[in-house]
Protein backbone atom coordinates (compact mmCIF):
# COMPACT_ATOMS: atom_id res chain seq x y z
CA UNK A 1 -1.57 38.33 -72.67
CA UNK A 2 -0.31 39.06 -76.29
CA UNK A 3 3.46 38.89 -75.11
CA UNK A 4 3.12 35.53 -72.77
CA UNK A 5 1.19 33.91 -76.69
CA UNK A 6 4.32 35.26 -78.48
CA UNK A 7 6.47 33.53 -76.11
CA UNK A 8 4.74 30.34 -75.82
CA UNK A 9 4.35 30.26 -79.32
CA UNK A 10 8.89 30.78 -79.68
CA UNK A 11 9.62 28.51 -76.97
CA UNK A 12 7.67 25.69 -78.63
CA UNK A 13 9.45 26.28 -81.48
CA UNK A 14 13.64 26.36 -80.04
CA UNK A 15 15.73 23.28 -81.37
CA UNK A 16 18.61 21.69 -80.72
CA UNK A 17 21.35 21.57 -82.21
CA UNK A 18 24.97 20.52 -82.82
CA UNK A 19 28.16 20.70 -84.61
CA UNK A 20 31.94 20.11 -84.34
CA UNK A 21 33.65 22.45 -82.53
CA UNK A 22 37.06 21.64 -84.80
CA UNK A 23 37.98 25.30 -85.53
CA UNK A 24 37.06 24.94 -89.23
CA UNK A 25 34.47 26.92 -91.05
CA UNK A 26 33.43 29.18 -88.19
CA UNK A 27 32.61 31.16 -91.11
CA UNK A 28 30.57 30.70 -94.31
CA UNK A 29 33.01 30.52 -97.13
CA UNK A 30 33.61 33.28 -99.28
CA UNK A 31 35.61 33.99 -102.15
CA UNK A 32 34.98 34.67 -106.20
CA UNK A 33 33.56 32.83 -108.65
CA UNK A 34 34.39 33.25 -112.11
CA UNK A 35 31.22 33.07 -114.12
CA UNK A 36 29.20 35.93 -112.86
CA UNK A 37 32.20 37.79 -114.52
CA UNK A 38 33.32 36.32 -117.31
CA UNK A 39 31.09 33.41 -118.22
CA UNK A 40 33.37 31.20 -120.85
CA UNK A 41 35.18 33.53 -121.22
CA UNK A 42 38.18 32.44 -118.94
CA UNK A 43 41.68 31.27 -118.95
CA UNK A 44 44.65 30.15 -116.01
CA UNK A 45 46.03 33.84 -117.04
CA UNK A 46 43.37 35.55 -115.87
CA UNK A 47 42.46 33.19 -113.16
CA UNK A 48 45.85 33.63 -111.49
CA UNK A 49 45.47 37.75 -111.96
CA UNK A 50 42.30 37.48 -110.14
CA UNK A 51 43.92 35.45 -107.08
CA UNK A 52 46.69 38.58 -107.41
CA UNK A 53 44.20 40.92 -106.91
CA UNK A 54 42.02 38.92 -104.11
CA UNK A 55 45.40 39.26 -102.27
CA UNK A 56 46.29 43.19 -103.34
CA UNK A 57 46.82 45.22 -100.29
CA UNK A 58 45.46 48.38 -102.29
CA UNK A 59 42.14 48.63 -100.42
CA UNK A 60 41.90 49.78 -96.21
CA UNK A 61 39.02 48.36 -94.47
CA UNK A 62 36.47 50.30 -91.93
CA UNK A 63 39.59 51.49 -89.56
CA UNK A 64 41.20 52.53 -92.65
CA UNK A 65 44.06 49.68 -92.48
CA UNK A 66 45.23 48.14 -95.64
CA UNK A 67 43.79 44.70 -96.45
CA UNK A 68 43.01 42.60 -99.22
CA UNK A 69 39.69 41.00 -99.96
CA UNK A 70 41.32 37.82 -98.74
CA UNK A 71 42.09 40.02 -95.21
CA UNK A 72 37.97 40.29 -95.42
CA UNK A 73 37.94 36.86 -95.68
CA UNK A 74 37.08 36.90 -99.32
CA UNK A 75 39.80 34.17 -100.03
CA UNK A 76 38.17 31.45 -102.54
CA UNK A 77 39.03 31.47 -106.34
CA UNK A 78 36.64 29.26 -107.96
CA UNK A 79 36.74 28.23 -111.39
CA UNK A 80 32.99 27.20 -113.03
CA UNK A 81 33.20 26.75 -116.64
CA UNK A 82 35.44 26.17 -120.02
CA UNK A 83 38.33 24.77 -118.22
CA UNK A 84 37.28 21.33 -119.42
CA UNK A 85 37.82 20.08 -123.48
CA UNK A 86 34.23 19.89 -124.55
CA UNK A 87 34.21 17.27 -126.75
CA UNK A 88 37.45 15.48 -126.85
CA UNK A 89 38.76 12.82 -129.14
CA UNK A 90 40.04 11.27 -125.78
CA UNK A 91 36.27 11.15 -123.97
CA UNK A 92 34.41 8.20 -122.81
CA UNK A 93 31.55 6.87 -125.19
CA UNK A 94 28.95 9.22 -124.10
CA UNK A 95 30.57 11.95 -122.37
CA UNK A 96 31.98 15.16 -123.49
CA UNK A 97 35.14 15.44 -120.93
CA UNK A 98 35.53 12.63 -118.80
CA UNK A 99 37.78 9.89 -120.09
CA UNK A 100 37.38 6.24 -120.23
CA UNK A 101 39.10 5.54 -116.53
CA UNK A 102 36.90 8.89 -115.29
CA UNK A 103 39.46 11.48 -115.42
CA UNK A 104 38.52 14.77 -116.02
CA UNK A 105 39.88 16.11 -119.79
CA UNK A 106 41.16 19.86 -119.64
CA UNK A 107 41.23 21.90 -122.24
CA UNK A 108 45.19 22.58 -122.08
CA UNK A 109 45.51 25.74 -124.35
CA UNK A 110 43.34 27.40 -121.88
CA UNK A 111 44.69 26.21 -118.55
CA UNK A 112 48.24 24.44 -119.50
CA UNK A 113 48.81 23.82 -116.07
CA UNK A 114 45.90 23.43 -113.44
CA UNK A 115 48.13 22.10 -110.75
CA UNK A 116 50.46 25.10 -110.95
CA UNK A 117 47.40 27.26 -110.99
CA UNK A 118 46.17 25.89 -107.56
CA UNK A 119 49.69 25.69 -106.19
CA UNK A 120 49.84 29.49 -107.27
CA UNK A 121 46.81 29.91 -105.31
CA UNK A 122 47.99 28.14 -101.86
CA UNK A 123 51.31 30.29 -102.36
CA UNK A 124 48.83 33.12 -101.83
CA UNK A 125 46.67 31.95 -98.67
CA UNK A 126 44.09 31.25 -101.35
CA UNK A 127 42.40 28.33 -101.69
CA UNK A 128 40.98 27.62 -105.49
CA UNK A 129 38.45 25.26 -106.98
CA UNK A 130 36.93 24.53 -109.74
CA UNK A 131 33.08 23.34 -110.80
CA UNK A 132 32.33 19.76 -111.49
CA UNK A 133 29.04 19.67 -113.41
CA UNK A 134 29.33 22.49 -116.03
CA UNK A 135 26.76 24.02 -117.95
CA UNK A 136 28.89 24.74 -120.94
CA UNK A 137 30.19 21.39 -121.29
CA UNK A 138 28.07 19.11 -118.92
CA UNK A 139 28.69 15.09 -118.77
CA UNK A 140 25.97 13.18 -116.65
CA UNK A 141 27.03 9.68 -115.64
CA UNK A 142 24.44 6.71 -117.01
CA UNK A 143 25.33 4.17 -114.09
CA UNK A 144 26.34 4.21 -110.47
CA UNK A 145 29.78 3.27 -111.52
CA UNK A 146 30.27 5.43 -114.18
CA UNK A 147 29.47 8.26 -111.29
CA UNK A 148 32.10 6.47 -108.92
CA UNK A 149 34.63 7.04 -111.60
CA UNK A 150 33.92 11.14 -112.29
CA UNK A 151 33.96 11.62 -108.51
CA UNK A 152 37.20 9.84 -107.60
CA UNK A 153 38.97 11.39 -111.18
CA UNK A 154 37.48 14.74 -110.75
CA UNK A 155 39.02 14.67 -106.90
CA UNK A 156 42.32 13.35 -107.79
């Protein structure tokens, strides 16, 4: 009697569901994230030695076979914080990195070159990322506009 209640009780509670069978994410993503690590404290340098070792063939897995943590399917560089120029001359009225035309602002002595930085990553299988609404430097639109313009600059 106890094992037909437990059943009735799972059956009434199976759902339905659905989801594109397209090939893509059959797994959760995984990758690295840069502030558990180093906080602020990062730069494109050590970004792109990071996606070297992500790809470093130094490590076997359970058979003993060389692989990479991108071979694990560890194979996301993300960027969170201080890539952006807290506080430039060049911001909106209001914000702290946006500009006027919502364009993100990046601190360039840090990260000269963001586009060669991702490009590095794609030559590597990686893919790379960075975070939009920072706690270091945070900008928080006033109007739905003004949040139109940080989404379409911050995905350009």
């Amino acid at each position: 009697l106890a094992f037909t209640i437990a059943a009735s009780t799972c059956i009434q509670n199976i759902v339905v569901v659905s989801a594109n069978d397209n090939g893509l994410a059959l797994t959760p993503p995984m990758g690295w994230r840069s502030w558990n690590q180093y906080g602020g404290n990062v730069d494109q340098v050590l970004i792109q030695l990071i996606m070297d070792g992500m790809v470093d063939r130094g490590r076997t897995d359970h058979n003993g076979q060389p692989t990479s943590l991108c071979g694990l399917g560890y194979c996301d560089v993300g960027l969170d914080d201080n890539w952006q120029d807290c506080g430039s001359a060049n911001a909106a009225p209001g914000m702290h990195y946006h500009d006027i035309d919502g364009n993100p602002i990046v601190d360039l002595k840090r990260f000269p070159d963001l586009r060669r930085m991702t490009a590095y990553a794609h030559s590597l299988n990686l893919t790379a990322g960075f975070y939009g609404n920072n706690c270091i430097c945070s900008d928080h639109c006033r109007n739905d506009t003004e949040c139109d313009l940080h989404i379409q600059g911050d995905t350009k």
